[in-house]
Every structure is written in structure tokens, then in C-alpha cells.
Protein backbone atom coordinates (compact mmCIF):
# COMPACT_ATOMS: atom_id res chain seq x y z
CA UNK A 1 -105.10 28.78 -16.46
CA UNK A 2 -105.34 32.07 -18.31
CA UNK A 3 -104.74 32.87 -21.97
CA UNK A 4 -101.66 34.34 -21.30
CA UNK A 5 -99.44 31.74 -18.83
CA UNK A 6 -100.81 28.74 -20.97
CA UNK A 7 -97.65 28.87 -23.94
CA UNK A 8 -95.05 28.84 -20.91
CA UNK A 9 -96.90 26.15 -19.22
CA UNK A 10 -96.80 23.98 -22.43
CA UNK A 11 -93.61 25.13 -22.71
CA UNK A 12 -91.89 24.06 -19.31
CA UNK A 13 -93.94 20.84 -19.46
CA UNK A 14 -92.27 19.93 -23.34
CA UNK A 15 -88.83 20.89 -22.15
CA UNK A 16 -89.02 18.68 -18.90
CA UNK A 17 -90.49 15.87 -20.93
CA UNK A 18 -87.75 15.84 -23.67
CA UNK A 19 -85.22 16.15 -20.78
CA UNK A 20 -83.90 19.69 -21.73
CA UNK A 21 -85.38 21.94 -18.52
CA UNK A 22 -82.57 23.38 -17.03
CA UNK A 23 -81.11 21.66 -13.64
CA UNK A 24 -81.68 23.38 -10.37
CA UNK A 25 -79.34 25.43 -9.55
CA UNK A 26 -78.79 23.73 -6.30
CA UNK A 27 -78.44 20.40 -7.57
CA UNK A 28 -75.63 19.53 -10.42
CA UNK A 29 -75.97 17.50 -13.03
CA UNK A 30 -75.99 13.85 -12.61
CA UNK A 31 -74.48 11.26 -15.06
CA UNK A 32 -76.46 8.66 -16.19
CA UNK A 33 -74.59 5.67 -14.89
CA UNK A 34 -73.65 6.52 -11.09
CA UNK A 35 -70.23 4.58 -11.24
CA UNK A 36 -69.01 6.97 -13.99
CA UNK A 37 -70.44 9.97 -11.87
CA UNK A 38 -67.45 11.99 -11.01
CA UNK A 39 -69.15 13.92 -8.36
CA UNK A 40 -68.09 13.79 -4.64
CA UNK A 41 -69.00 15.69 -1.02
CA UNK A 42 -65.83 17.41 0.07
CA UNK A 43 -66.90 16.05 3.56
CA UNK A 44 -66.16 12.76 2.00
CA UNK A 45 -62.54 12.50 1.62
CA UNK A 46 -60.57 9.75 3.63
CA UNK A 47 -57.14 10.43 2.63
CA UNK A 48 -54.81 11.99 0.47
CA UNK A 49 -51.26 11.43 -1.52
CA UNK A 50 -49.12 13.86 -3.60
CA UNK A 51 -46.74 11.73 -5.54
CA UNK A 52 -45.62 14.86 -7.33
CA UNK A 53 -46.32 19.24 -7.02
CA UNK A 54 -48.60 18.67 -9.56
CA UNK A 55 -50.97 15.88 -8.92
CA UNK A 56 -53.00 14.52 -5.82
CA UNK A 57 -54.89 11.31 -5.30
CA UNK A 58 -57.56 11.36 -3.21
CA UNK A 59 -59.78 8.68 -1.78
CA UNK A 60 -63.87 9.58 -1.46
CA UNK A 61 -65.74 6.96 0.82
CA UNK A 62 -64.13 3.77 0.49
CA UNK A 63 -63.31 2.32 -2.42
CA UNK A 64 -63.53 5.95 -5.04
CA UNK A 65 -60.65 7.72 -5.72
CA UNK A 66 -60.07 11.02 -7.56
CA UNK A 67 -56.86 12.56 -9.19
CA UNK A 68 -56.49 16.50 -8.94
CA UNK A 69 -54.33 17.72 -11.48
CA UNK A 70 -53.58 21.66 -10.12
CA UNK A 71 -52.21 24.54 -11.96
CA UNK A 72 -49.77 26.02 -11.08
CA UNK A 73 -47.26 23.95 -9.84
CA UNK A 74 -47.73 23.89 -5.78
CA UNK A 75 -44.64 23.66 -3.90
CA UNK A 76 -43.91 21.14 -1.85
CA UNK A 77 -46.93 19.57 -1.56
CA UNK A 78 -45.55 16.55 -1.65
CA UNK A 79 -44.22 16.98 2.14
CA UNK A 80 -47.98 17.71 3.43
CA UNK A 81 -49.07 16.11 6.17
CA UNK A 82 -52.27 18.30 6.01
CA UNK A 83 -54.16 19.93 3.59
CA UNK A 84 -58.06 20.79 2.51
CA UNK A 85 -60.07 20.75 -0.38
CA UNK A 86 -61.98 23.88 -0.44
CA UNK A 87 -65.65 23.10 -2.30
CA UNK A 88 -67.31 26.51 -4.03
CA UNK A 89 -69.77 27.92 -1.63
CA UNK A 90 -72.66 27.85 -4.01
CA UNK A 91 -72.00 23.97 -4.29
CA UNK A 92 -72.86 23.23 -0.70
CA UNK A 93 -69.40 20.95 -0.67
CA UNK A 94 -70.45 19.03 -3.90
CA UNK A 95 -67.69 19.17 -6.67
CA UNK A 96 -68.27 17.68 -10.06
CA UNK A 97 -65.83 20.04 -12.11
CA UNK A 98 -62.26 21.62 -11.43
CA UNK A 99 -63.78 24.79 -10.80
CA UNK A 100 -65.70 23.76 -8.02
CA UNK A 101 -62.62 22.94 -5.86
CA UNK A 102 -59.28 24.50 -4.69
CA UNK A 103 -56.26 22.92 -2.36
CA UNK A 104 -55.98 24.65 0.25
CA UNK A 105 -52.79 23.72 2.93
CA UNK A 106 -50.44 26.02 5.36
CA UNK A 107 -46.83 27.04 4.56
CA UNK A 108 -44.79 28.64 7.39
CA UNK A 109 -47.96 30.43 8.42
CA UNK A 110 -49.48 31.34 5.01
CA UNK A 111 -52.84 29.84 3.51
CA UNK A 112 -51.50 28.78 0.02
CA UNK A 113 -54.24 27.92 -2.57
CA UNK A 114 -53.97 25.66 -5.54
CA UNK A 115 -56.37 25.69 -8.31
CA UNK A 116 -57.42 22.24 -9.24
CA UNK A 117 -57.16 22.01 -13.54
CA UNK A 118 -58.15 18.69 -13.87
CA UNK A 119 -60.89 16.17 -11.73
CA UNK A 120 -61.06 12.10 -13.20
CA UNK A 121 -62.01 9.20 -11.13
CA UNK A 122 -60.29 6.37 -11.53
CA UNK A 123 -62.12 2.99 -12.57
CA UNK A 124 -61.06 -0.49 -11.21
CA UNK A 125 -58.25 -0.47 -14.12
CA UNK A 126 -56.78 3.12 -13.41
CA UNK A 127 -56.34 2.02 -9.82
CA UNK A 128 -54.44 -1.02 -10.49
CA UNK A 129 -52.32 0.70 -12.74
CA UNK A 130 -51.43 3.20 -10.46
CA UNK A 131 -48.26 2.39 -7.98
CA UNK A 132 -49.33 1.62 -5.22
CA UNK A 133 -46.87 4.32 -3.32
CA UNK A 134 -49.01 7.21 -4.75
CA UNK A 135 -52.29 6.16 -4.00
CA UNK A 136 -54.22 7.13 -0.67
């Protein structure tokens, strides 16, 4: 190794080992507890309920399931029977964060788009609070 490369190499090597190095760009973040992880594929989603123009429930796999809160208000989503959840390109079709992910559904012929503002999944406790009529 010459003179000049050793500093970075030291460098990179005390960053990775205090856990600071930053993530790939092609992998997000992980949490540290996998349960908590708020992550998802969009290739993953089962099913889907709008209890309101302003919130959707999805469910991820089995047993997860996610509320979207979207800005604005999307009109008449409640009366979907059909919609997508469009993942950022540079994602791959992983969303962790609001950003990542957009509604997408058809109105009459027009692609309408809904910014998602807000991404939780809901633990065992959420879930049961939930009525039952608005989940997926």
C-alpha cells in the first residue's frame, strides 16, 4: 500500500468498524430489530383498504400491515377497487420512507397520483385496535 492511499484506508476501515461508513446506495438502511423494520417490497402487497381519502391500510406478506397517510386529500379513493403503489426507481421496489412511494389508481381514464406523507407499521396492538372494517 503506498504512502499516499494508506490515511483513507485507515480511514474507511475506522468508519466501518465504529459503524458510521455510509450504506450502499443500493441497499437502505436496516433497523436493528427486524419486527420494527418498516421496510417492505412493493411486489409484496396482498391487499388494500381506504377507510377514508386520506388514509390506506395495506397488508405486506401475511401477517404486516402498513398505513399510508397521503397528502393531498385523494378523491374517492375510498370506492377503488384497484390501485398501485408506485416504489422510486432507484429503490428497486423497496420503500422504507414516504418518499419512496406514491398511489397510483385510474379515474375516468386519468392516472391520478397521491403522494404518500406518512409510512408506520402497525404492531400486534395497533392492529387490534384498528376496526376491523378498515383493515385489508
Amino acid at each position: 500500500m503506498s504512502e499516499l492511499t494508506r490515511p483513507y484506508a485507515i480511514l474507511a476501515l475506522g468508519l466501518s468498524a465504529l459503524g458510521l461508513a455510509a450504506a450502499s446506495p443500493s441497499m437502505p438502511a436496516r433497523a436493528a430489530d427486524p419486527s420494527q423494520q418498516p421496510c417492505f417490497y412493493a411486489r409484496d402487497i396482498n391487499g388494500f383498504n381506504a377507510p377514508d381519502d386520506d388514509t390506506l391500510y395495506i397488508r405486506v406478506g401475511v401477517n404486516d400491515i402498513y398505513r399510508l397517510d397521503l397528502l393531498p386529500h385523494c378523491t374517492g379513493l375510498t370506492f377503488r377497487q384497484s390501485l398501485g403503489i408506485r416504489s422510486s426507481p432507484t429503490e428497486g421496489g423497496f420503500i422504507c420512507t414516504p418518499l419512496q412511494a406514491e398511489v397510483v389508481y385510474r379515474d375516468n381514464g386519468i392516472t391520478e397520483t397521491c403522494p404518500v406523507s406518512g409510512l408506520h407499521k402497525l404492531n400486534a396492538a395497533e392492529i387490534a385496535a384498528t376496526p376491523k372494517r378498515n383493515l385489508p
